[in-house]
N, C-alpha and C. Protein backbone atom coordinates (compact mmCIF):
# COMPACT_ATOMS: atom_id res chain seq x y z
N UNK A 1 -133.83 186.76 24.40
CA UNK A 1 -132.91 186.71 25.53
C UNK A 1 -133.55 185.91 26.66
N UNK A 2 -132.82 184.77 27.55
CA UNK A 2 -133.46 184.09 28.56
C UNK A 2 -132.85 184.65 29.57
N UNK A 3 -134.20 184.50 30.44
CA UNK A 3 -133.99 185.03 32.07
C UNK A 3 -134.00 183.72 32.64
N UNK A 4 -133.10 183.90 34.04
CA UNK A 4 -132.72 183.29 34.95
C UNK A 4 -133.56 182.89 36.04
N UNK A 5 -134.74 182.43 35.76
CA UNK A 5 -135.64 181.72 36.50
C UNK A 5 -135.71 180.58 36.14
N UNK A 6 -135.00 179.92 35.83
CA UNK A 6 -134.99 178.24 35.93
C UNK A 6 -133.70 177.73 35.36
N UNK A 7 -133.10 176.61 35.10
CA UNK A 7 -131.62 176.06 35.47
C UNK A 7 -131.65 175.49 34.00
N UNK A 8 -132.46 175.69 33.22
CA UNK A 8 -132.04 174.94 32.11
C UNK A 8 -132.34 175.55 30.89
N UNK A 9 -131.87 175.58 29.83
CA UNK A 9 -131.89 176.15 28.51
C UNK A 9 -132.28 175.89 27.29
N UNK A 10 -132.68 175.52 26.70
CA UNK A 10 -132.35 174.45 25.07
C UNK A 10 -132.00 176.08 24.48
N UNK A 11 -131.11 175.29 23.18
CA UNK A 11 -130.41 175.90 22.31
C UNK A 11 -131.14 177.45 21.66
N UNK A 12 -132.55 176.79 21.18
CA UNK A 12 -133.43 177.85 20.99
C UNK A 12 -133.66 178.95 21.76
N UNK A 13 -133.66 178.94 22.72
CA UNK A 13 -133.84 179.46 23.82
C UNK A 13 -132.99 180.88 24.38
N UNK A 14 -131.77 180.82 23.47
CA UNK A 14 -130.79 181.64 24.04
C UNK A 14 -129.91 181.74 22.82
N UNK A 15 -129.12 183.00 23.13
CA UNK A 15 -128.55 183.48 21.80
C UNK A 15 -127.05 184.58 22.47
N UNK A 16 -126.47 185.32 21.73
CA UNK A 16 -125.12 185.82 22.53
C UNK A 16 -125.35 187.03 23.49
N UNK A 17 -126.55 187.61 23.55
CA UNK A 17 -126.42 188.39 24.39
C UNK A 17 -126.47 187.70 25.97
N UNK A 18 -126.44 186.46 26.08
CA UNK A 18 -126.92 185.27 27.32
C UNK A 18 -125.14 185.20 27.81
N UNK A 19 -124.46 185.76 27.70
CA UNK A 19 -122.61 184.90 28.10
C UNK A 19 -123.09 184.83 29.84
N UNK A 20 -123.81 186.00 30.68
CA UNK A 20 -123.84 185.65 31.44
C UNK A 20 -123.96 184.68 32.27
N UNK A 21 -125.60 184.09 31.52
CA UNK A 21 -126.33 182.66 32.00
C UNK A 21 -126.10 181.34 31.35
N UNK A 22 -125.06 181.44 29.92
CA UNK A 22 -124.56 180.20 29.39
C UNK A 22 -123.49 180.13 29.07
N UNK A 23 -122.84 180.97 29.71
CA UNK A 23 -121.23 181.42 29.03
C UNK A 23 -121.20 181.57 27.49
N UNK A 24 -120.07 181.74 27.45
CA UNK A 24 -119.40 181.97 26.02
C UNK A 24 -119.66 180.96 24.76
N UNK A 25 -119.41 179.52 25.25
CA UNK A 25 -119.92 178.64 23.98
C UNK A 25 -121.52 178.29 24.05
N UNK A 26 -121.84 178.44 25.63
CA UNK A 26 -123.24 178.19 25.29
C UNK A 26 -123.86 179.32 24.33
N UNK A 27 -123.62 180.68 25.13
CA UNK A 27 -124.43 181.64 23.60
C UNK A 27 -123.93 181.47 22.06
N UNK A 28 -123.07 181.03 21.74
CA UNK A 28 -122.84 180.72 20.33
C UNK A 28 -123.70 179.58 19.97
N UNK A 29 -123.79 178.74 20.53
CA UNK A 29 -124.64 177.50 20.48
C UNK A 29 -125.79 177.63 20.30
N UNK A 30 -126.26 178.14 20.75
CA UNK A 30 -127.73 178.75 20.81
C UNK A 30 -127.63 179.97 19.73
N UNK A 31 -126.49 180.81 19.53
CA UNK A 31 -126.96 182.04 18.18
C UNK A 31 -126.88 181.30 16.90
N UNK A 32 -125.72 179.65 16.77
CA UNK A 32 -126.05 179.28 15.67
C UNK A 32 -127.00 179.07 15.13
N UNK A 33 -127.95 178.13 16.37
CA UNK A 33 -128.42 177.09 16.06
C UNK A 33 -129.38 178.17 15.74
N UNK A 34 -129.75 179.40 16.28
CA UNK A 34 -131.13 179.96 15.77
C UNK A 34 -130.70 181.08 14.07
N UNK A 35 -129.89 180.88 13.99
CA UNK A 35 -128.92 181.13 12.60
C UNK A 35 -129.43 179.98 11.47
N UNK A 36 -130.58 178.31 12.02
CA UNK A 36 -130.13 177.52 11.22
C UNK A 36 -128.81 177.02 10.79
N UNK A 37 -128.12 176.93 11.41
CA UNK A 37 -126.80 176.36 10.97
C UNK A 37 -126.69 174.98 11.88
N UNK A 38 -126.44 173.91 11.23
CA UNK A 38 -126.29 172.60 11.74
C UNK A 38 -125.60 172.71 12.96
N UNK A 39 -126.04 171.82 13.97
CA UNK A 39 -125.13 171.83 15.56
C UNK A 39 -126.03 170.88 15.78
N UNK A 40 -125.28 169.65 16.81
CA UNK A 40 -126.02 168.99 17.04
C UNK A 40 -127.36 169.48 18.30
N UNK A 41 -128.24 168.78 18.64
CA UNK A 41 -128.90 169.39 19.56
C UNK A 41 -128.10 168.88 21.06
N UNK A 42 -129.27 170.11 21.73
CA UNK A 42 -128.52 169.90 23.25
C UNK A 42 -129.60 171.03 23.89
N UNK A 43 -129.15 171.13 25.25
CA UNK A 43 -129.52 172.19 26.31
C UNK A 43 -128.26 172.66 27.23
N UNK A 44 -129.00 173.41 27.79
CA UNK A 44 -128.00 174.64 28.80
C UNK A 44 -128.01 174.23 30.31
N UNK A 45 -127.37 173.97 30.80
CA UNK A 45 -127.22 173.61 32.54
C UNK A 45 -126.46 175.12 32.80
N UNK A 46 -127.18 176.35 33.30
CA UNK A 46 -126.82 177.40 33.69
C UNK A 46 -125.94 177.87 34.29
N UNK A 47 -125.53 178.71 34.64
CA UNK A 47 -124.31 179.15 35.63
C UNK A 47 -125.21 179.56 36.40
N UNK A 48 -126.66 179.47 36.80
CA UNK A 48 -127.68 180.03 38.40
C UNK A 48 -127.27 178.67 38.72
N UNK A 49 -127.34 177.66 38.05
CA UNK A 49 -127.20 176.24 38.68
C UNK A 49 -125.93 175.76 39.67
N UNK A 50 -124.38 176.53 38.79
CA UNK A 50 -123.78 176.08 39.38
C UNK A 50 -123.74 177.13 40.37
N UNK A 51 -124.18 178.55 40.76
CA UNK A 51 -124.11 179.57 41.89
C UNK A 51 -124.73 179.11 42.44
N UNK A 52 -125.97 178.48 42.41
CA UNK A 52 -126.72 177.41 43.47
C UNK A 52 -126.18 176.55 44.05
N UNK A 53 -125.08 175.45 43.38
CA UNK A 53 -124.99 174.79 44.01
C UNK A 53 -123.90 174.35 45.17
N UNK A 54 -122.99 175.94 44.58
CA UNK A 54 -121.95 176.56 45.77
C UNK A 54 -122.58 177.16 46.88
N UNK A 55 -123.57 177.79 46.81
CA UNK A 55 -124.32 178.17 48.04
C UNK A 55 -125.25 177.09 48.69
N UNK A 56 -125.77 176.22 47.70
CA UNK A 56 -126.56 175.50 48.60
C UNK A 56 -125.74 174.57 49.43
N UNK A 57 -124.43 174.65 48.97
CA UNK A 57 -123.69 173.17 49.54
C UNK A 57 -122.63 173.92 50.75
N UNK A 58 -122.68 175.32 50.68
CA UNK A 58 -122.03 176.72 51.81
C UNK A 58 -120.07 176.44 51.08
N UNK A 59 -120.13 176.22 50.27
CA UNK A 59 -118.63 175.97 49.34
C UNK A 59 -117.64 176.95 49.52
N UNK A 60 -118.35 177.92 49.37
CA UNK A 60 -117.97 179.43 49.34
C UNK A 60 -116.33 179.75 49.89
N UNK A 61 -117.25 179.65 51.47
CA UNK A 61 -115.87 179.92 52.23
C UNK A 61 -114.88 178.83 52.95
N UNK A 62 -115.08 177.32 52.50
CA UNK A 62 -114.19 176.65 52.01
C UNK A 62 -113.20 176.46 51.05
N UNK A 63 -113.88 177.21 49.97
CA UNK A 63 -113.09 177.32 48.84
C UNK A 63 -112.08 178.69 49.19
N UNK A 64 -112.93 179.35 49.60
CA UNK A 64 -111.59 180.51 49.96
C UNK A 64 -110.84 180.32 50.72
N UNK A 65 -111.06 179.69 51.83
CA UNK A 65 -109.71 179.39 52.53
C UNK A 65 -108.31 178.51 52.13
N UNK A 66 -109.18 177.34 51.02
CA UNK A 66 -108.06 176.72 50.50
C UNK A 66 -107.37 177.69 49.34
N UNK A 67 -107.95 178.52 48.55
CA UNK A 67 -107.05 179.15 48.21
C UNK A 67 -106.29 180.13 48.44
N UNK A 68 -106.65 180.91 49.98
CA UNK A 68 -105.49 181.33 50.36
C UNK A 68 -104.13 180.74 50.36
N UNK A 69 -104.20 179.10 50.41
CA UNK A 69 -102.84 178.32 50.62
C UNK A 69 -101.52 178.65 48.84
N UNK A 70 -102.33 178.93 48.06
CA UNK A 70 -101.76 179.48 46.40
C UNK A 70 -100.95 180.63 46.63
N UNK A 71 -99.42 180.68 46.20
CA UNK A 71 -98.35 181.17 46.09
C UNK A 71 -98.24 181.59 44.83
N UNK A 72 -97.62 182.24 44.45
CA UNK A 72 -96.97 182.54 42.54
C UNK A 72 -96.03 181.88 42.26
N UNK A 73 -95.05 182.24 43.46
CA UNK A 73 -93.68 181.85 43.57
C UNK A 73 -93.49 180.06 43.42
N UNK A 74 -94.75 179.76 43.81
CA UNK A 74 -94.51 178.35 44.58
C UNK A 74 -95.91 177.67 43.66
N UNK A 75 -95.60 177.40 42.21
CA UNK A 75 -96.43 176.96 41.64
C UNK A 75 -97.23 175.42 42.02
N UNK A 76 -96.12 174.74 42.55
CA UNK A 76 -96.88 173.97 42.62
C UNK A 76 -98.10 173.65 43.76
N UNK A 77 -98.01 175.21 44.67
CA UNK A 77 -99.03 174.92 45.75
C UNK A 77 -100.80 175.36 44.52
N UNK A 78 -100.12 175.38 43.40
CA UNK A 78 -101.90 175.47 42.71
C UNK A 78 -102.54 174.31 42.68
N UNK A 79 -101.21 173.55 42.32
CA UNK A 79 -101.74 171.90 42.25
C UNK A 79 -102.70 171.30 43.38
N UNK A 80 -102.18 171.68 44.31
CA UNK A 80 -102.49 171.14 45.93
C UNK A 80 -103.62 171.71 46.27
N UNK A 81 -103.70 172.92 45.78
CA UNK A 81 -105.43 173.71 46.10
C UNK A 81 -106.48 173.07 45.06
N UNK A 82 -105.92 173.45 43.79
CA UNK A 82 -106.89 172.69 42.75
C UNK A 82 -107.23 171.25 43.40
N UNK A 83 -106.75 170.36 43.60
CA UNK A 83 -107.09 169.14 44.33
C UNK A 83 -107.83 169.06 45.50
N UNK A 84 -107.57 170.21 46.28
CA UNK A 84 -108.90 170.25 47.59
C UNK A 84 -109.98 170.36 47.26
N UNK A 85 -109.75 171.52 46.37
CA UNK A 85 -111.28 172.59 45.77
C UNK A 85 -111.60 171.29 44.85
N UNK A 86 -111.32 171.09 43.85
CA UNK A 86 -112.13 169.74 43.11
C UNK A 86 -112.87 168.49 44.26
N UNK A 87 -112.35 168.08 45.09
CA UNK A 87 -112.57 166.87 45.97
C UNK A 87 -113.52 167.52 46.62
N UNK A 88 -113.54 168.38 47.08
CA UNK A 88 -114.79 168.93 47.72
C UNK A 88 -115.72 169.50 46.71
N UNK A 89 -115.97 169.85 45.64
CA UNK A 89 -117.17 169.61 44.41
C UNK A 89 -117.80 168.79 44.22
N UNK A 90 -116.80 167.40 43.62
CA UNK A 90 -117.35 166.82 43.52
C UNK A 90 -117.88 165.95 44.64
N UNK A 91 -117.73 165.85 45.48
CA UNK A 91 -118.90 165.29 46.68
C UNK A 91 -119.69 166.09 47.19
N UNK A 92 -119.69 166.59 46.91
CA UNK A 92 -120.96 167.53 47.20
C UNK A 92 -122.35 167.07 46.22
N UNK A 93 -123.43 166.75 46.91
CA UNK A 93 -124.71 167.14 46.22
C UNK A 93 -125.27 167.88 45.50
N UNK A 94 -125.84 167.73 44.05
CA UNK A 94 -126.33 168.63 43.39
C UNK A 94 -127.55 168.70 43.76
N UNK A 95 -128.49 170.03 44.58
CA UNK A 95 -129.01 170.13 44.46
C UNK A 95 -130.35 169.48 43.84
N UNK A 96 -131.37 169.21 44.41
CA UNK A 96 -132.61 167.83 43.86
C UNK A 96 -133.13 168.64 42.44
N UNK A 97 -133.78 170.43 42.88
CA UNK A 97 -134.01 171.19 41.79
C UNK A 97 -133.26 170.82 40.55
N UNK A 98 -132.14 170.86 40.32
CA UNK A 98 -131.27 171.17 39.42
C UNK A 98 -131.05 169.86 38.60
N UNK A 99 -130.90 168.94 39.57
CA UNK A 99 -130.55 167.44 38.86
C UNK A 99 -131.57 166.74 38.55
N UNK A 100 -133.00 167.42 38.97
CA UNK A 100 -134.11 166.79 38.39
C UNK A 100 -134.47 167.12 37.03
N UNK A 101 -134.33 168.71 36.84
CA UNK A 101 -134.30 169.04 35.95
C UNK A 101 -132.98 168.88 34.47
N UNK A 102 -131.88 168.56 35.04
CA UNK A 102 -131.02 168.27 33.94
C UNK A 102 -131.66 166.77 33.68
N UNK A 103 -131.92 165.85 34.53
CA UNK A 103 -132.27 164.56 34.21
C UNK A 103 -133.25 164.64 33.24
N UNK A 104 -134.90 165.15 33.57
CA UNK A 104 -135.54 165.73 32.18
C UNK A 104 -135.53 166.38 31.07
N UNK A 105 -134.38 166.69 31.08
CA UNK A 105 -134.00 167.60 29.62
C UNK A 105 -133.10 166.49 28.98
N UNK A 106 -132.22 165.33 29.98
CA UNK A 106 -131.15 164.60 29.44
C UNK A 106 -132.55 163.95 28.52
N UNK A 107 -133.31 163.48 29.25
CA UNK A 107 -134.22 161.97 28.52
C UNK A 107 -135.00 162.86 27.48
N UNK A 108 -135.40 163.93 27.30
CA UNK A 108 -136.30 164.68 26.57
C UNK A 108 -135.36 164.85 24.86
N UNK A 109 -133.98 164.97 25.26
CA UNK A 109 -133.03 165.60 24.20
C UNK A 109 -132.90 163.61 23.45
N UNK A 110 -133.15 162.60 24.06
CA UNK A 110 -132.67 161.55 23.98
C UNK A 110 -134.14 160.97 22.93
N UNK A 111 -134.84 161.33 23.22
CA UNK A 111 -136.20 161.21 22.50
C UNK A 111 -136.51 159.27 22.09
N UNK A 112 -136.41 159.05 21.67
CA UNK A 112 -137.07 157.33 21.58
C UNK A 112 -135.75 156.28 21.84
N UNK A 113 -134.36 157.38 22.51
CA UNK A 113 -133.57 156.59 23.22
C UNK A 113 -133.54 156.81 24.73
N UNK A 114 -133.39 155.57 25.23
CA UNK A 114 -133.51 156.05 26.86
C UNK A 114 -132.12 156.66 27.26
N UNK A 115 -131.24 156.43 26.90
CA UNK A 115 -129.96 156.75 27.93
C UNK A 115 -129.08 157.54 26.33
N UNK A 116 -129.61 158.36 25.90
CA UNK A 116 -128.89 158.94 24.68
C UNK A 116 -126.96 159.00 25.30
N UNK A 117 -126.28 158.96 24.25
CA UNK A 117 -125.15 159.24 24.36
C UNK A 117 -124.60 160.98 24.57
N UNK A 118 -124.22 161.56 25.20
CA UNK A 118 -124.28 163.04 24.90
C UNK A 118 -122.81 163.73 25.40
N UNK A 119 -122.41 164.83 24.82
CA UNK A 119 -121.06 165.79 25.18
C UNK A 119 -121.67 166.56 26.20
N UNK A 120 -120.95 166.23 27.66
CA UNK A 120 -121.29 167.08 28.50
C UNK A 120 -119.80 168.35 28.92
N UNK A 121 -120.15 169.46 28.35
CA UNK A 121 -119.35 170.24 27.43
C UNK A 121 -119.27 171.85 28.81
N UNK A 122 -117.89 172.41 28.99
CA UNK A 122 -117.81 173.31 29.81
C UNK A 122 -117.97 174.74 29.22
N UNK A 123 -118.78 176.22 30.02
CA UNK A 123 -118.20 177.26 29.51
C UNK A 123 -118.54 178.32 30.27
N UNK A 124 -117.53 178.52 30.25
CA UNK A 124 -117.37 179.54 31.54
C UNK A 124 -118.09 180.89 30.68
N UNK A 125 -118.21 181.84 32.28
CA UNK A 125 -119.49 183.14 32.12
C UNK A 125 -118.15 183.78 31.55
N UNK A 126 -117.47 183.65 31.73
CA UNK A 126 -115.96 184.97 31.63
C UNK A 126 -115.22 184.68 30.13
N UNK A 127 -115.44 183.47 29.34
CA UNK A 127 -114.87 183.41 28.14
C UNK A 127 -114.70 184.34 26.95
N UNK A 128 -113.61 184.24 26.67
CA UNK A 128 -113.16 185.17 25.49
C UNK A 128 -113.80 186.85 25.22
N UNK A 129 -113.62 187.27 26.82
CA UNK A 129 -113.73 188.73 26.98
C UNK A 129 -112.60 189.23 26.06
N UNK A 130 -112.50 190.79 25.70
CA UNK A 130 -111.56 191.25 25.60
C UNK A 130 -110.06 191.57 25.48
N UNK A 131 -110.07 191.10 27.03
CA UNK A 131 -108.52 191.30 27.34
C UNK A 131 -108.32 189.64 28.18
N UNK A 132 -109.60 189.10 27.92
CA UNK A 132 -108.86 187.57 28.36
C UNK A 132 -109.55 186.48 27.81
N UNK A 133 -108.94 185.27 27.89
CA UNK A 133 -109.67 183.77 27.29
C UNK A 133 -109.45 182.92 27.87
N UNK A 134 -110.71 182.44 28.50
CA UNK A 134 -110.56 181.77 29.41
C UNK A 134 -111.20 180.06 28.65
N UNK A 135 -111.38 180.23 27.33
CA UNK A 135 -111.63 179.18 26.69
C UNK A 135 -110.60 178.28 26.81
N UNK A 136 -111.17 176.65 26.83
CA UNK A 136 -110.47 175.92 27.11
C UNK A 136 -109.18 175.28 28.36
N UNK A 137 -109.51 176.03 29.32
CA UNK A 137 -109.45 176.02 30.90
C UNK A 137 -109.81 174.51 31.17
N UNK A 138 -111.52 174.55 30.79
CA UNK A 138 -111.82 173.45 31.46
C UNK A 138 -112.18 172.27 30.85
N UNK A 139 -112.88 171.07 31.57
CA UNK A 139 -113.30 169.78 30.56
C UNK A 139 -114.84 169.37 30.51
N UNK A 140 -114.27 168.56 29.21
CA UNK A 140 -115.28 168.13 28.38
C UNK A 140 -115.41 167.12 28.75
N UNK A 141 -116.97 166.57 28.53
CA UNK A 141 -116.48 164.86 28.44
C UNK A 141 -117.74 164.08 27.22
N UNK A 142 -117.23 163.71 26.55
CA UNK A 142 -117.92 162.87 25.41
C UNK A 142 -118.27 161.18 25.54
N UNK A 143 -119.22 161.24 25.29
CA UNK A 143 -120.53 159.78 25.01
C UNK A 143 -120.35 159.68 26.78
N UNK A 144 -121.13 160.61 27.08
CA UNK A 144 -121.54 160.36 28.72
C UNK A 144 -123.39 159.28 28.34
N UNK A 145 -122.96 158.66 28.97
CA UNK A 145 -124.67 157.71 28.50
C UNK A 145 -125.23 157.53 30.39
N UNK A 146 -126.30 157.67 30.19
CA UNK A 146 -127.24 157.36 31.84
C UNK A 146 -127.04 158.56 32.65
N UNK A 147 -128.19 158.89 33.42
CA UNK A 147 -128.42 159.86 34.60
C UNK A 147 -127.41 159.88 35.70
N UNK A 148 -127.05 158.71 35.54
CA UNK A 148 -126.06 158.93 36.92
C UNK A 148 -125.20 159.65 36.36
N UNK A 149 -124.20 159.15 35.49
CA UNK A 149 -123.29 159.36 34.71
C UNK A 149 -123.06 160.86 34.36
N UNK A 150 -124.43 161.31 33.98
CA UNK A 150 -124.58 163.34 33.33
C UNK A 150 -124.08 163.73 34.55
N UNK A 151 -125.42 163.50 35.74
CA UNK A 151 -124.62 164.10 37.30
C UNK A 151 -123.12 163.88 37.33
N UNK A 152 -122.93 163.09 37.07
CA UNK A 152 -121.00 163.23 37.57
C UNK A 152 -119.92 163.82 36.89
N UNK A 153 -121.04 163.65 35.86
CA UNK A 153 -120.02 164.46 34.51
C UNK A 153 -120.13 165.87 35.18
N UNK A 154 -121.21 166.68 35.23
CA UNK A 154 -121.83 168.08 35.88
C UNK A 154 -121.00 168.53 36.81
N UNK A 155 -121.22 167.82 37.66
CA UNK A 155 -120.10 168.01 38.96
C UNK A 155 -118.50 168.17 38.39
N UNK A 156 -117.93 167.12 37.62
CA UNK A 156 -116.34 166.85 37.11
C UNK A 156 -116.27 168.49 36.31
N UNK A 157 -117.40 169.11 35.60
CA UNK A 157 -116.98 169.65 35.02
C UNK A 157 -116.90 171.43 36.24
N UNK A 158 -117.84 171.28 37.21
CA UNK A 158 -118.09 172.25 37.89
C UNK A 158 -116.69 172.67 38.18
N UNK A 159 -116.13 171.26 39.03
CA UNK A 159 -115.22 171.25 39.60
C UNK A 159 -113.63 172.37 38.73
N UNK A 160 -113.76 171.65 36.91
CA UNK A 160 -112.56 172.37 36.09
C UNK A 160 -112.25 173.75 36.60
N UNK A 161 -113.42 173.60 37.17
CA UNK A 161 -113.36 176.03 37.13
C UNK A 161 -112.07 176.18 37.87
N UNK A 162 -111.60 175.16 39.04
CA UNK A 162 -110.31 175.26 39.84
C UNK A 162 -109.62 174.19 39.13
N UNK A 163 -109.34 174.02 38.06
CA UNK A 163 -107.96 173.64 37.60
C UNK A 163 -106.99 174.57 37.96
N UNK A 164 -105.50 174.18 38.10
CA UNK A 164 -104.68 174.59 38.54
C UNK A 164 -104.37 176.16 37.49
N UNK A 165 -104.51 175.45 36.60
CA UNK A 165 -104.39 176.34 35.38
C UNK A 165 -105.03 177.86 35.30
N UNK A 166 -106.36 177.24 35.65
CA UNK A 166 -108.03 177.93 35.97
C UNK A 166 -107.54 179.22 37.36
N UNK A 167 -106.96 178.66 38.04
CA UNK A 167 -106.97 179.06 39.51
C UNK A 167 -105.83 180.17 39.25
N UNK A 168 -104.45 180.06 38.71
CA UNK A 168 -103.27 180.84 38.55
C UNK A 168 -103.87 182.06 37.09
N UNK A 169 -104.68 181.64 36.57
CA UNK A 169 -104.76 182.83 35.44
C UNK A 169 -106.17 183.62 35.93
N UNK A 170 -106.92 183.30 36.60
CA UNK A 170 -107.68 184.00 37.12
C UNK A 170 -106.87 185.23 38.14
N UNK A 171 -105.97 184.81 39.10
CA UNK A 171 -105.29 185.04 39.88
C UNK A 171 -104.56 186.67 39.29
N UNK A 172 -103.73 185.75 38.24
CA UNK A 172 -103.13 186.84 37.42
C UNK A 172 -103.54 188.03 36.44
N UNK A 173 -105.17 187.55 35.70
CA UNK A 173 -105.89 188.83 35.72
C UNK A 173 -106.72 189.42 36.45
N UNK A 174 -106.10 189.15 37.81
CA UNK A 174 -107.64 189.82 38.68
C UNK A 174 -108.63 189.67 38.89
N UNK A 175 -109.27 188.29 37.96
CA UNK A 175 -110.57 188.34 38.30
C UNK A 175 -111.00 187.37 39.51
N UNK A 176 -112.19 188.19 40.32
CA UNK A 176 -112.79 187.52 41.16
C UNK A 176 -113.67 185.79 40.96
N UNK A 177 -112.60 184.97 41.58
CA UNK A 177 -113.25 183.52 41.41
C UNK A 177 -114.39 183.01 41.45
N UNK A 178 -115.28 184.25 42.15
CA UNK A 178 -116.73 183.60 42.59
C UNK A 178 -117.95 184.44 41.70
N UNK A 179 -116.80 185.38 40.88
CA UNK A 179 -117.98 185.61 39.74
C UNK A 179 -118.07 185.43 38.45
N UNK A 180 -116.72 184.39 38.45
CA UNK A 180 -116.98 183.37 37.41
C UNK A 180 -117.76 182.43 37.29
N UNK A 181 -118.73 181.77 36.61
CA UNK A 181 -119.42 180.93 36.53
C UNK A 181 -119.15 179.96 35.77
N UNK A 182 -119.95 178.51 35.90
CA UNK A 182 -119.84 177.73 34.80
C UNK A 182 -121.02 177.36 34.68
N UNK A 183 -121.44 177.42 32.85
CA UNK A 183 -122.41 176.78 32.81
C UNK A 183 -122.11 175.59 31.70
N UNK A 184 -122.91 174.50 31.51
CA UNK A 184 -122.70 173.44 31.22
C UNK A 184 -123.35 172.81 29.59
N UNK A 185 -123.22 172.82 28.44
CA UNK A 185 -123.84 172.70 27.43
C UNK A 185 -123.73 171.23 27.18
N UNK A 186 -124.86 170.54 26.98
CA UNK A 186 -125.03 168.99 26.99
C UNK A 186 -125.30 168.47 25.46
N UNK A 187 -125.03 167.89 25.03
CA UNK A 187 -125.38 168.02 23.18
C UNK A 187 -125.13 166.68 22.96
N UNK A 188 -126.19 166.46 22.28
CA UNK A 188 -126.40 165.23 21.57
C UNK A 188 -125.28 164.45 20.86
N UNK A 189 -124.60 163.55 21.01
CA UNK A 189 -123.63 163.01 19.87
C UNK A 189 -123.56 162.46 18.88
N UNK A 190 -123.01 162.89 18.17
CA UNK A 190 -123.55 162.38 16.55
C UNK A 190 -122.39 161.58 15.90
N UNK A 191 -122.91 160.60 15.35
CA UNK A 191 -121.61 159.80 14.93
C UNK A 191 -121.65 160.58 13.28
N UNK A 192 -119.96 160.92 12.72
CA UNK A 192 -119.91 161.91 12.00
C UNK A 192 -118.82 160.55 10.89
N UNK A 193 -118.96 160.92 9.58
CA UNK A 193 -118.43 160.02 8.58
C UNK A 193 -116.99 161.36 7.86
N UNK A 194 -117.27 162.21 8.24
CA UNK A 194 -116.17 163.43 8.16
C UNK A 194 -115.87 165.19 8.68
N UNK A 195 -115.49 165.31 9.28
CA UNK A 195 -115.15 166.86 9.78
C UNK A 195 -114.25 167.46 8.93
N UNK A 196 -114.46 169.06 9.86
CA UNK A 196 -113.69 170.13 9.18
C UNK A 196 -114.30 171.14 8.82
């Protein structure tokens, strides 16, 4: 089981009792892979990372105020919040800690390539509880190549947690927005000759 003293993961590293600190697909990812079962490789960008980087950037109670503006009745004011709350994510700074360290794990996972191609992949702390599924909410993004590029991906994906979608079903089961997390699974891409 990994503890939450540092922002990053590899696969080995973590297994399903982790949903907290890698969400839902990250601990599968990590119980396969220590299962031996083929997955490509990758690491964990934490959900301390992204609670860091709502507090370090004071997000918090910006974000709450824009979603006070969200109606039921009046769906499309989700649209209009999701669009604040994203625009203000992604400009925001990631943290130097955090992006130094995803940058060394990007080039480390990339091994005798400099700018590996990689799935920078979403999963929320709250996925496929019980009585809810919150899988597939948010986005993915595939053959992200270069440092700049991971950072923006990181951020694009922080941001999914307020998809409109994200924002109205949270809403509707009650759960509290700010103790959902996202953490971020980065994985190597593999060019594949057949699936299934």
């Amino acid at each position: 089981m990994a503890t939450q003293k540092k922002f990053i993961y590899w696969f080995k590293e973590i297994g399903k009792e982790d949903i907290s600190l890698v969400g839902g697909k990250g601990a599968n990812l990590g119980e396969m892979y220590n299962l031996g079962i083929p997955v490509p490789p990758g690491f964990i960008i934490s959900s301390g990372a992204y609670f860091s980087f709502i507090e370090e950037n004071n997000l918090k109670g910006k974000i709450k105020e824009y979603l006070q503006e969200t109606d039921k009745n009046r769906p499309e004011s989700f649209t209009g919040v999701s669009e604040k709350i994203k625009k203000l994510i992604v400009s925001s700074p990631i943290p130097k800690e955090i992006s130094q360290e995803a940058i060394k794990a990007y080039f480390k996972l990339g091994g005798l390539f400099k700018n590996p191609l990689v799935a920078v992949r979403s999963s929320a702390t709250a996925e496929d509880l019980p009585d809810a599924s919150f899988a597939g909410q948010q986005r993915t993004f595939l053959n992200v190549e270069g440092e700049t590029s991971l950072i923006e991906a990181v951020r694009e994906c922080w941001a999914s947690l307020f998809e409109p979608r994200a924002i109205f079903y949270r809403e509707e089961k009650g759960f509290d927005h700010f103790k959902v997390g996202l953490a971020i699974p980065v994985q190597k891409m593999i060019q594949s000759a057949a699936s299934g």
